[in-house]
Protein backbone atom coordinates (compact mmCIF):
# COMPACT_ATOMS: atom_id res chain seq x y z
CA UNK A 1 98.34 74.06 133.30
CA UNK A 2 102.09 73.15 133.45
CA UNK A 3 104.13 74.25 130.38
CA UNK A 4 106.97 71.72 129.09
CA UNK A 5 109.39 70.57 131.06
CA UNK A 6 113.05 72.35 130.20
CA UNK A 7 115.80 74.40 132.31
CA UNK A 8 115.67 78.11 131.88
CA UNK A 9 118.88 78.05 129.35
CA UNK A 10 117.11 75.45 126.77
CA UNK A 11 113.27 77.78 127.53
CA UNK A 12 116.05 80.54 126.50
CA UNK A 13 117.15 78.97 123.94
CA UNK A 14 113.73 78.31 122.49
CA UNK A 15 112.83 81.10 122.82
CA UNK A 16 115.63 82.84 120.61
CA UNK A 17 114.74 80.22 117.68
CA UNK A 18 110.74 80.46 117.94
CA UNK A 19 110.20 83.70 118.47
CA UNK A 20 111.21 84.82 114.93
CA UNK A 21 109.22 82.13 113.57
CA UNK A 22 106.23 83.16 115.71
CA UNK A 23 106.70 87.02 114.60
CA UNK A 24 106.99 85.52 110.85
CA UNK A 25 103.66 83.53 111.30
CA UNK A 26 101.64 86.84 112.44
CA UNK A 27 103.65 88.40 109.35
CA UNK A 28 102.14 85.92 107.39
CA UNK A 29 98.43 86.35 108.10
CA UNK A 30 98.40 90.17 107.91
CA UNK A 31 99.96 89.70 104.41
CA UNK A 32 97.84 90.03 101.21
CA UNK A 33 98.31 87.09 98.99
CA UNK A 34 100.64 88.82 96.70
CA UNK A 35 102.76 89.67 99.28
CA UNK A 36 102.54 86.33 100.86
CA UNK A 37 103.35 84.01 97.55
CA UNK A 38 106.39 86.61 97.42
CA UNK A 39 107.57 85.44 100.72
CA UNK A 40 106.98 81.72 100.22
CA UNK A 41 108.87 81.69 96.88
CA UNK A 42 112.02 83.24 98.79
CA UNK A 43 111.74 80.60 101.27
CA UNK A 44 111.47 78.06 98.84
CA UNK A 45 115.25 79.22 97.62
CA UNK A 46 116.79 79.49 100.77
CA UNK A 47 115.34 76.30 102.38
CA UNK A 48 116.73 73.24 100.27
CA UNK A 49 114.01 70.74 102.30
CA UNK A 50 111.00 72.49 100.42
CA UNK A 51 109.89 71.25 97.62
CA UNK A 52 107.09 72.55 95.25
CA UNK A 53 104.35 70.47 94.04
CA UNK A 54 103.46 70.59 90.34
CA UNK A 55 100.20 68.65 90.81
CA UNK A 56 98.55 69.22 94.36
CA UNK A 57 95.48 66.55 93.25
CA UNK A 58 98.58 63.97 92.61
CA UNK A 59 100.69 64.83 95.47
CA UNK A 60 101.03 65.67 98.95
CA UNK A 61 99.69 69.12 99.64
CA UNK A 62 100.97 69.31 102.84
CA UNK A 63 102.77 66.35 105.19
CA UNK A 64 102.24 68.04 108.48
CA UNK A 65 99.16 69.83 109.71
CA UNK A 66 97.29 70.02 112.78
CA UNK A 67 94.52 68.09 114.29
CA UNK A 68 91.91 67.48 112.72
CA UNK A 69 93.80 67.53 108.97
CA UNK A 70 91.21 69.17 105.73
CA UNK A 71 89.80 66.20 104.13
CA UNK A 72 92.08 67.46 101.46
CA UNK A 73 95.41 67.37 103.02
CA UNK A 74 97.22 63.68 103.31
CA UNK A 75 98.26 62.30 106.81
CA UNK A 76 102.07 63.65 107.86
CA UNK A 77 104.59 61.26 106.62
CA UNK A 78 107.34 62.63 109.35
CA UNK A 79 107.53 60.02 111.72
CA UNK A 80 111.19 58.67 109.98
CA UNK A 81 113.23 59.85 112.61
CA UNK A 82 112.39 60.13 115.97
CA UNK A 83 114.36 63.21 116.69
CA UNK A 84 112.65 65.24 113.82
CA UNK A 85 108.94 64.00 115.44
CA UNK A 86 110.38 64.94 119.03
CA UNK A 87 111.40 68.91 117.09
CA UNK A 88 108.10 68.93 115.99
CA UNK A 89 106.21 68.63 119.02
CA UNK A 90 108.35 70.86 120.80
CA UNK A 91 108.09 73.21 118.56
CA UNK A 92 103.77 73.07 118.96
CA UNK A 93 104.47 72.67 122.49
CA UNK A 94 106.17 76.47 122.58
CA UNK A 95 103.99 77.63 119.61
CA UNK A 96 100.74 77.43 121.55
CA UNK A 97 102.62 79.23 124.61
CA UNK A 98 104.37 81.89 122.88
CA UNK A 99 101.25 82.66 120.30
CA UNK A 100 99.05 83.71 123.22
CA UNK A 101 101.93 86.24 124.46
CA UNK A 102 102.96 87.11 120.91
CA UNK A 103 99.27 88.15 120.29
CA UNK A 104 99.65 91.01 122.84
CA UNK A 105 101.87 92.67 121.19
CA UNK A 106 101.06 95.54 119.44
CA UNK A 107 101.44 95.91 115.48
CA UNK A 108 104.46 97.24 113.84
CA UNK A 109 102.93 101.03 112.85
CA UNK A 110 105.64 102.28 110.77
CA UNK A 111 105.66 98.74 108.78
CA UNK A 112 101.90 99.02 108.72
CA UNK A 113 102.03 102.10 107.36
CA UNK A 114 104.14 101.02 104.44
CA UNK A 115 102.15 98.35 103.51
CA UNK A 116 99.07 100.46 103.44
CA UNK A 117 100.85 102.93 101.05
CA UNK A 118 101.57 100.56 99.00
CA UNK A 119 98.26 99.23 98.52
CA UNK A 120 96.79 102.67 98.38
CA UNK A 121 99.29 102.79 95.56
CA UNK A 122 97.97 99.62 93.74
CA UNK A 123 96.19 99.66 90.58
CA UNK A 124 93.10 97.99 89.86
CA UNK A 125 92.73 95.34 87.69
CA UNK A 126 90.18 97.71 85.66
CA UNK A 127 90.17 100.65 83.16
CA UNK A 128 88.81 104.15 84.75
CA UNK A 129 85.67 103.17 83.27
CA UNK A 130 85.23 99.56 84.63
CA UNK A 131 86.22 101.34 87.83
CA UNK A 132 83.40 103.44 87.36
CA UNK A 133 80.92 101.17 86.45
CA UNK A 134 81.42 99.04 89.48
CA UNK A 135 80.47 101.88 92.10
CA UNK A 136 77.33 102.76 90.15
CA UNK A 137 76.15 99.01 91.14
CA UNK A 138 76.08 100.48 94.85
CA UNK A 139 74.21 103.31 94.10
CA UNK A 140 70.17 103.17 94.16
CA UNK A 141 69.08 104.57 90.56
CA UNK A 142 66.07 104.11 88.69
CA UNK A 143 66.33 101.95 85.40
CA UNK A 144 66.50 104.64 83.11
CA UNK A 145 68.55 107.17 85.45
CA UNK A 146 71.07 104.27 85.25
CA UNK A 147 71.08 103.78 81.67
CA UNK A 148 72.23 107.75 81.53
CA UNK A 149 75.04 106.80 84.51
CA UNK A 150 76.25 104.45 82.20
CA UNK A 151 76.06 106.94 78.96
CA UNK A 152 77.82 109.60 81.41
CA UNK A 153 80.64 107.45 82.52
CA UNK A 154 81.43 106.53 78.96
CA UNK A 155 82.00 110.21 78.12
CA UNK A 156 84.93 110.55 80.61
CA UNK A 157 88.48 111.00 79.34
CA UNK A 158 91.20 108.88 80.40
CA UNK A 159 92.50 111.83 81.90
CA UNK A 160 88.92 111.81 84.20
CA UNK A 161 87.05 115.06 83.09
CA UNK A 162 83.73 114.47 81.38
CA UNK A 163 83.78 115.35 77.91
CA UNK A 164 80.59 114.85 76.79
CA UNK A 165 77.58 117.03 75.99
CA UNK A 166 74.70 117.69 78.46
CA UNK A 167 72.28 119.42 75.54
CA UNK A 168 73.32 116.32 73.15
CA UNK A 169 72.78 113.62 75.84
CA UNK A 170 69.34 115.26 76.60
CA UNK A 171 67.90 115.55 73.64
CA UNK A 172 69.31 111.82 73.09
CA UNK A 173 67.74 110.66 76.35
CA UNK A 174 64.60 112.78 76.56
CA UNK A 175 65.50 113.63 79.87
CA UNK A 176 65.27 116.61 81.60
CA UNK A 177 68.71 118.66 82.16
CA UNK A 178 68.37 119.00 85.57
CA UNK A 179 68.05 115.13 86.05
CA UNK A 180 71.35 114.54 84.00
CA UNK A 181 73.52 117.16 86.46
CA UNK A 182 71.53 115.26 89.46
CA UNK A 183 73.00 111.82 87.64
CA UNK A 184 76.37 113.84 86.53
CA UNK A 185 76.69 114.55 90.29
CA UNK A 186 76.43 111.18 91.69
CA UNK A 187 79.51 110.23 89.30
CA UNK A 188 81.57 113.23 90.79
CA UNK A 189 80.88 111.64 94.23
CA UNK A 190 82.66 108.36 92.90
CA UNK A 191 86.44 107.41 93.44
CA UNK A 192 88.98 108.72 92.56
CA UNK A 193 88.32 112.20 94.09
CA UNK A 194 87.90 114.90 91.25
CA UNK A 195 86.48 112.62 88.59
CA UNK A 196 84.08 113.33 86.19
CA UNK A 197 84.90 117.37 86.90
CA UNK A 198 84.09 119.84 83.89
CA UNK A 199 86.73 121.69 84.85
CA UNK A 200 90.57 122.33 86.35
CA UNK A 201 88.75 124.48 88.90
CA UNK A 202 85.95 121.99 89.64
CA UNK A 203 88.18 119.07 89.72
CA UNK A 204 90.82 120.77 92.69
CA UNK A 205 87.50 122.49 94.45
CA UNK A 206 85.95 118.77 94.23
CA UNK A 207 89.54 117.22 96.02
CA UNK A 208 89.63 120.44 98.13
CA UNK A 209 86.40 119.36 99.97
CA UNK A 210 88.34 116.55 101.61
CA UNK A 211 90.82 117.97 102.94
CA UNK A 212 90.35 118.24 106.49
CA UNK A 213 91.50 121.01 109.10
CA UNK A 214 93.55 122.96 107.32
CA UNK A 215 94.56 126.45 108.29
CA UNK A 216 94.55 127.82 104.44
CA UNK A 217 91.13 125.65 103.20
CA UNK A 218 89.78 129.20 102.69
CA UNK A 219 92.42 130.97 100.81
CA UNK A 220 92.37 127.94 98.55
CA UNK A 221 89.02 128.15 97.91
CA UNK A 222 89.39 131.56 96.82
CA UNK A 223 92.32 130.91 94.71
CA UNK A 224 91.08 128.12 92.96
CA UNK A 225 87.58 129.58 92.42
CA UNK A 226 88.98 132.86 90.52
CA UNK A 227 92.36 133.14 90.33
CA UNK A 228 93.51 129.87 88.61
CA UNK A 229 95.06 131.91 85.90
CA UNK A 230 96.93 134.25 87.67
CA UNK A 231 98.36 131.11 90.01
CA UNK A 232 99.54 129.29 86.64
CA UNK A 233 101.21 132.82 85.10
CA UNK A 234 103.20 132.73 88.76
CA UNK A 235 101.85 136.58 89.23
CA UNK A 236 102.32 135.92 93.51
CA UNK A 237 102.42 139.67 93.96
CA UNK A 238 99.12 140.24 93.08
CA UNK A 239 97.85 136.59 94.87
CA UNK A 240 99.12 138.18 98.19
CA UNK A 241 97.62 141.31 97.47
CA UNK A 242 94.20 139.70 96.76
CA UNK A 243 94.90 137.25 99.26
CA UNK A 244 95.89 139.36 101.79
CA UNK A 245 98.74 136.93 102.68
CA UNK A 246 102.22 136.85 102.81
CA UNK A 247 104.57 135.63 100.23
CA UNK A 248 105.48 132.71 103.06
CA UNK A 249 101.47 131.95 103.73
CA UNK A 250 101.13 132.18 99.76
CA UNK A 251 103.70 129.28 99.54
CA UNK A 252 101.03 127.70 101.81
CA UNK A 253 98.46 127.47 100.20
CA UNK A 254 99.96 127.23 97.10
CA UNK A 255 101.78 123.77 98.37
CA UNK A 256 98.03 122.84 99.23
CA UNK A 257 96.59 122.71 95.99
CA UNK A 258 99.55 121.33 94.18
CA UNK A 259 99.17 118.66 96.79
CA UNK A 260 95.68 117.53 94.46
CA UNK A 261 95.68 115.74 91.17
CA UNK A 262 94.32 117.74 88.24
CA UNK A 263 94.56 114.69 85.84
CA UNK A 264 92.62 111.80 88.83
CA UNK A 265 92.11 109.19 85.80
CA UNK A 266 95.54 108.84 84.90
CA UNK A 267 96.53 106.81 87.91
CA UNK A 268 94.60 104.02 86.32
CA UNK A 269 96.81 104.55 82.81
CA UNK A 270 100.38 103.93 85.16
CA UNK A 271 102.88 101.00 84.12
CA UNK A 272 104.80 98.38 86.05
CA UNK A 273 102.50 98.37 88.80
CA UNK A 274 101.25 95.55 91.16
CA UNK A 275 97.66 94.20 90.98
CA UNK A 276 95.26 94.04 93.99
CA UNK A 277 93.63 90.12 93.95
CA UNK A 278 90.65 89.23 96.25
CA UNK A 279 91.18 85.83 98.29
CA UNK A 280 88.17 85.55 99.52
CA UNK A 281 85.02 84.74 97.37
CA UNK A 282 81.42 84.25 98.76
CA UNK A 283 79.10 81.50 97.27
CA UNK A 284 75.72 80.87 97.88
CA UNK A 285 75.37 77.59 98.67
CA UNK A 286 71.83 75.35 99.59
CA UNK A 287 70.31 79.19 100.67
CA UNK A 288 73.75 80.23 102.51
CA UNK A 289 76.61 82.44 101.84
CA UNK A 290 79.50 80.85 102.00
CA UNK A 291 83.08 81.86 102.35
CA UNK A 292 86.08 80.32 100.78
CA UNK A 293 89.49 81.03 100.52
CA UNK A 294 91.07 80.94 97.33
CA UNK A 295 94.86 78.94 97.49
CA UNK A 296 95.66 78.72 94.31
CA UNK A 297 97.83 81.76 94.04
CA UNK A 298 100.10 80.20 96.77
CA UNK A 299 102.54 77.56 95.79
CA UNK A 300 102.12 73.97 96.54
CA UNK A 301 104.38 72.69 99.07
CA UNK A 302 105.49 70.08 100.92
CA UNK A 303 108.74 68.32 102.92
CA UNK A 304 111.23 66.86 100.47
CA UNK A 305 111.16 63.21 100.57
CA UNK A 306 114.93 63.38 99.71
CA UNK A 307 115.91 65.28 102.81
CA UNK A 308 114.31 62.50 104.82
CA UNK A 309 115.93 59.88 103.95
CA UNK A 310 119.00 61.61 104.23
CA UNK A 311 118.67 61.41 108.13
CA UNK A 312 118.50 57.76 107.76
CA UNK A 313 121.46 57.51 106.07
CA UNK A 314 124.37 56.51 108.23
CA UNK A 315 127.08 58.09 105.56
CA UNK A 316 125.77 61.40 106.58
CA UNK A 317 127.68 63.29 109.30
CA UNK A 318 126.19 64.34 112.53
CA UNK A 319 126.58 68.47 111.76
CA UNK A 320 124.54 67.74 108.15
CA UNK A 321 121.89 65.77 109.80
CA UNK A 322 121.65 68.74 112.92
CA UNK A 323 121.51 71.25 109.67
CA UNK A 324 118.39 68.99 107.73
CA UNK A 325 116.57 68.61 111.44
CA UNK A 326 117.03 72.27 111.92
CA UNK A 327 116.04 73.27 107.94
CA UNK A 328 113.08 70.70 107.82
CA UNK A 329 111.18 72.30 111.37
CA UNK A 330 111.39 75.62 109.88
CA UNK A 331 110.15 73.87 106.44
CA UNK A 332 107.08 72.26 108.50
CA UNK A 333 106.43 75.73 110.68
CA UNK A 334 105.89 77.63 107.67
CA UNK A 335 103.17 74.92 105.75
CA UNK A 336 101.58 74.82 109.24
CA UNK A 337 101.51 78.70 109.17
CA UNK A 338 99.86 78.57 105.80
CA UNK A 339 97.70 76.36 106.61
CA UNK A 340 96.64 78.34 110.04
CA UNK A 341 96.60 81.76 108.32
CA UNK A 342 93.74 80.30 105.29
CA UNK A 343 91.85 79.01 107.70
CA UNK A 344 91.90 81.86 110.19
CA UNK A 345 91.14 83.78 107.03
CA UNK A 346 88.29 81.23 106.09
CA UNK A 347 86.40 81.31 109.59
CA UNK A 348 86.84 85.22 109.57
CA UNK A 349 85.05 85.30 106.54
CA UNK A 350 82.71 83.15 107.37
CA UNK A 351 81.66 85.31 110.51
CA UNK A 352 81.82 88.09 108.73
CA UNK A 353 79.00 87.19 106.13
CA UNK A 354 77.20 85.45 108.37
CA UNK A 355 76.49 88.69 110.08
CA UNK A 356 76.62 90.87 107.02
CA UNK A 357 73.83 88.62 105.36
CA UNK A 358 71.72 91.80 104.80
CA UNK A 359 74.54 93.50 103.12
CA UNK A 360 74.83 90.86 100.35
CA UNK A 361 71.11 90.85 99.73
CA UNK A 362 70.17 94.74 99.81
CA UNK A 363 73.19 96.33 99.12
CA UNK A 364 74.52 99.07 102.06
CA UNK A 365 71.53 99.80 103.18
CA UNK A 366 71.70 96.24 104.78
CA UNK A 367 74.99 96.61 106.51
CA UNK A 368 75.17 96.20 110.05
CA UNK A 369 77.18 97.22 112.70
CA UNK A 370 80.23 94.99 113.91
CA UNK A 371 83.26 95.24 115.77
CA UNK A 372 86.72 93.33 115.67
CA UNK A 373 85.83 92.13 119.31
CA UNK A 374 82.78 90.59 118.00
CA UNK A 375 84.67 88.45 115.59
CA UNK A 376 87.15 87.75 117.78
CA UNK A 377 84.41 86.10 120.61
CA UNK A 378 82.76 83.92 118.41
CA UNK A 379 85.65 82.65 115.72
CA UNK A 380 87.99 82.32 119.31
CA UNK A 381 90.62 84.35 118.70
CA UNK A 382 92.50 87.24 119.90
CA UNK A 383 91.14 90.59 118.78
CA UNK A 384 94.60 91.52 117.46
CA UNK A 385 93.82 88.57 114.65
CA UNK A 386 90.70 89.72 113.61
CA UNK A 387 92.38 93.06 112.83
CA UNK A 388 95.45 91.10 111.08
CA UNK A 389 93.31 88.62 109.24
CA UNK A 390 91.36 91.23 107.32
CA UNK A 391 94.57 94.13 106.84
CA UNK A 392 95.09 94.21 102.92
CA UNK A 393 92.50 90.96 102.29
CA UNK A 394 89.89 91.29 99.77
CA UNK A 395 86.63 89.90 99.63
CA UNK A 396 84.59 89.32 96.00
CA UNK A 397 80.94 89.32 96.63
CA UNK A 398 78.05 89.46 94.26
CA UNK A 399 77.74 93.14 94.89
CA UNK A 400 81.43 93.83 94.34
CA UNK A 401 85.07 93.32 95.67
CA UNK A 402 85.43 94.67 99.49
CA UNK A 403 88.75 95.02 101.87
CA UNK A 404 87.18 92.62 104.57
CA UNK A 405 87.93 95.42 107.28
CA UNK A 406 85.12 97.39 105.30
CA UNK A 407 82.69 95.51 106.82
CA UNK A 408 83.94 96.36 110.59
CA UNK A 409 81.94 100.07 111.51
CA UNK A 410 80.72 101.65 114.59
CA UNK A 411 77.01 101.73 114.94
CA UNK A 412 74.36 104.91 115.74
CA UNK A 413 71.36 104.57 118.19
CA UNK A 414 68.21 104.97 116.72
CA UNK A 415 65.52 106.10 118.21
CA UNK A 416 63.63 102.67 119.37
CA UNK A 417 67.17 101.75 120.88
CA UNK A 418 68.41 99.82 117.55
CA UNK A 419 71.82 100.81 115.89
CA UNK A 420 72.89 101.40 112.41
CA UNK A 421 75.57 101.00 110.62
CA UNK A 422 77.49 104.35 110.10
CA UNK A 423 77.57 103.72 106.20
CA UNK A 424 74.87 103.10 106.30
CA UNK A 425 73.75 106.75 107.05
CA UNK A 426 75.95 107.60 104.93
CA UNK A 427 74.33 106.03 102.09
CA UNK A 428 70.92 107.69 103.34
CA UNK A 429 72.82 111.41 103.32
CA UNK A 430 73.85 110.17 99.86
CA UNK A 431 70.05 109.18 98.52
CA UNK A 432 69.32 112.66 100.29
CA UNK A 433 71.38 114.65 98.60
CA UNK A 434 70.78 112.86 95.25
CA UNK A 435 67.03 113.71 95.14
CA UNK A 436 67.23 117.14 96.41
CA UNK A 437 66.28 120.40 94.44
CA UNK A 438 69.41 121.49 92.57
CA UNK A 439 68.21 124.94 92.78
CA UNK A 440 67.53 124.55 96.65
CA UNK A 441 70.17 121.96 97.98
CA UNK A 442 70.00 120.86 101.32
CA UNK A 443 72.02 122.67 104.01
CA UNK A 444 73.36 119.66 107.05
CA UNK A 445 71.26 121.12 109.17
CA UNK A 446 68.02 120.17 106.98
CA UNK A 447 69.64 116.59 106.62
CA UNK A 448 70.16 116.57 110.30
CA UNK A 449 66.48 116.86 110.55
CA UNK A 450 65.39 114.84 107.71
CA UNK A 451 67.65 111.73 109.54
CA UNK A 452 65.87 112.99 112.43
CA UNK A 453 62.64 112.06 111.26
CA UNK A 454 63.88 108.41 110.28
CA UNK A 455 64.57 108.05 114.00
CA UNK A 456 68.45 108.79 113.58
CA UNK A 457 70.27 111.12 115.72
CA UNK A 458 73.40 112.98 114.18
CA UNK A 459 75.41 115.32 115.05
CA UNK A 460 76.13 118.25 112.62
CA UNK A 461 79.36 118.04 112.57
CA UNK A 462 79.23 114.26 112.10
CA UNK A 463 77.20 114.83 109.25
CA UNK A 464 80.08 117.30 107.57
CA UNK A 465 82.46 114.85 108.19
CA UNK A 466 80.28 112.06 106.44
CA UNK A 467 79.44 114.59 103.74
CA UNK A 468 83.89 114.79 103.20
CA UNK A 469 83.84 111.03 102.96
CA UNK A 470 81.48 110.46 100.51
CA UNK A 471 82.90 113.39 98.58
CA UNK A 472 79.86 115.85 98.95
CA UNK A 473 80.63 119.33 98.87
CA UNK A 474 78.34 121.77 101.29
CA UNK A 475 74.72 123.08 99.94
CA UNK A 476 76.37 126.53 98.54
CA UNK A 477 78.80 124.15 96.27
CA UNK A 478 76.02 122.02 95.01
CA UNK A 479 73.23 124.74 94.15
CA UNK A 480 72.44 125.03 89.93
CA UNK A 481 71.14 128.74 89.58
């Protein structure tokens, strides 16, 4: 199909003023909402044709928006001028044409990077404990073995070491001692990595578990596991003698385990720090989920009235009126970008769930596999805005608060020729290792077998590496003489 009609020097010229525009609308989506009200506000100042709305059910939400308009959302009032309407097309004209390039491009890594950082960074909006308390609602525990979760979780110090008593909490309980270091161990497996440790030397052995390929994993091991004392007295001569290292391959190591946090709950006791907010929240509606995407954290906006009329006015110069033309498109790109971005987010969602159905209604064991490209096919998108849409976004379910791209895993073949979800096994290694013998843990190759018999095929070493991500140390770590 023929694109618009113009000579190369006005397509270059076009191209010069909507490409940043284009590059600040796929900005946009990949934004959390935090991030994104942040950015509106600062347009807001620098853009004297925006105005806020106080009262979005009295006033315009938004006076331009594409075909076919929410049943929310007032018809466009900004037909005044004829030049304005003429910018405006143009500018869809080019959007559509550009977006299709501009979605080929590849993300910004470094900038990405950042922003994952800093929500890595981000505290919760909950204490330790709340924190706590919300991953024991994903983990399968009898009434009663859930009671003592909760009675465990309530003995950790803000500093995350459990504090409490085993011998008071049995003979409390009436349980048997073995069951509360089963329950006690489930906890440890929780985020952050470390919690709910006894000890120094439990809680850096626990964090030392994750860490993967590293040349000195053993030496640490060995340090942490005996010579903790000599390591805090500084006494490196005899580390490297014990060691059998170098005073160089001693810094090593040592720079390894200072690299772990011996105090894991105190992150969630930090100051002036930003808040993570979900934008997404599922209903159930007539017997369906439903997604919908909260605005209210955004601001209001619309095209000032005042700037309009202004181009009618024949007292104004020609240069002022080119400035308002030029100040009221980029006004009118960025509500339509808002407006795109919530529902891209909305219909994302919406996919999302509708596949994930299980997941809401049984909990992980339910989740299925999915890919981006999935998405992408049926919402009609590119996959590059499936993977935008759900960077740094936050869905609240009924089963907890998700980052959307949670739901996105590779699956496993079974044995009839179905797939599963890869947390899904992981959840199975977890009920595994949570009703094995304490005194005879399982080794990987026994849970290798016992997935074997459910039909699923795993590798051993896939089965490590799941073990290191749900923060499961090996069988010799995990056996109570």
């Amino acid at each position: 199909m023929p694109g618009p009609t113009i000579s190369l020097s006005q397509q270059q010229r076009q191209i010069m003023t909507l490409a940043p525009q284009l590059r600040q609308s796929l900005d946009m989506l990949q934004m959390p909402v935090l991030e994104l009200r942040a950015a509106i506000l600062k347009e807001m100042e620098q853009n004297p044709t925006i105005d806020g709305v106080k009262d979005p059910n009295e006033e315009i939400l938004s006076e331009i928006q594409p075909e076919p308009a929410p049943s929310n959302v007032a018809d466009g009032e900004l037909n005044a001028d004829p030049d304005v309407d003429a910018i405006l097309r143009q500018d869809d004209e080019w959007r559509d044409y550009f977006m299709k390039g501009m979605e080929n491009f590849s993300n910004n890594d470094d900038a990405d990077e950042k922003r994952q950082y800093l929500l890595d960074s981000i505290r919760q909006t909950t204490s330790l404990q709340e924190h706590l308390l919300e991953q024991l609602t994903l983990v399968e525990l009898g009434p009663s073995e859930r009671e003592m979760a909760v009675m465990l979780i309530g003995n950790i110090g803000k500093d995350g070491y459990f504090t409490g008593s085993i011998p008071d909490l049995v003979m409390i309980s009436g349980m048997r001692e073995d069951d509360v270091l089963r329950i006690l161990r489930v906890i440890q497996g929780f985020d952050p990595p470390g919690i709910a440790a006894t000890s120094l030397r439990e809680c850096l052995l626990a964090q030392l578990e994750l860490v993967e390929d590293s040349p000195w994993e053993d030496e640490a091991r060995l340090l942490i596991d005996k010579y903790l004392t000599r390591l805090a007295a500084h006494d490196e001569k005899f580390l490297c003698g014990v060691l059998k290292l170098t005073n160089d391959e001693l810094q090593h190591v040592i720079h390894l385990i200072r690299s772990f946090n011996p105090r894991p709950g105190l992150i969630f006791e930090e100051q002036n720090t930003e808040y993570v907010e979900p934008e997404v929240f599922i209903e159930r509606e007539q017997g369906r989920f439903v997604a919908k995407v909260d605005g209210k954290q955004l601001p209001f906006i619309r095209i000032s009235k005042h700037y309009r009329r202004m181009l009618e006015d024949p007292s104004i110069n020609a240069e002022t009126k080119s400035y308002i033309r030029e100040r009221i498109r980029a006004g009118a790109f960025l509500i339509r970008s808002i407006h795109q971005r919530q529902e891209t987010i909305r219909k994302i969602a919406q996919e999302i769930i509708d596949a994930q159905t299980d997941f809401l209604l049984k909990g992980i064991e339910g989740l299925r596999p999915m890919t981006m490209a999935e998405v992408a096919s049926k919402v009609g998108v590119h996959e590059t805005t499936v993977s935008r849409t759900v960077a740094n976004k936050y869905m609240k379910t009924d089963v907890g608060v998700f980052e959307m791209k949670y739901f996105f895993t590779p699956g496993l073949k079974t044995r009839d020729g179905s797939t599963v979800s890869n947390k899904s096994v992981q959840d199975i290694i977890q009920k595994l290792v949570g009703q094995e013998d304490p005194a005879n843990p399982l080794s990987d190759q026994a849970i290798e077998a016992a997935l074997r018999e459910q039909g699923i095929n795993v590798a051993r070493r896939t089965i490590s590496k799941y073990r290191g991500i749900l923060k499961i140390p090996p069988s010799h770590r995990r056996r109570i003489k």
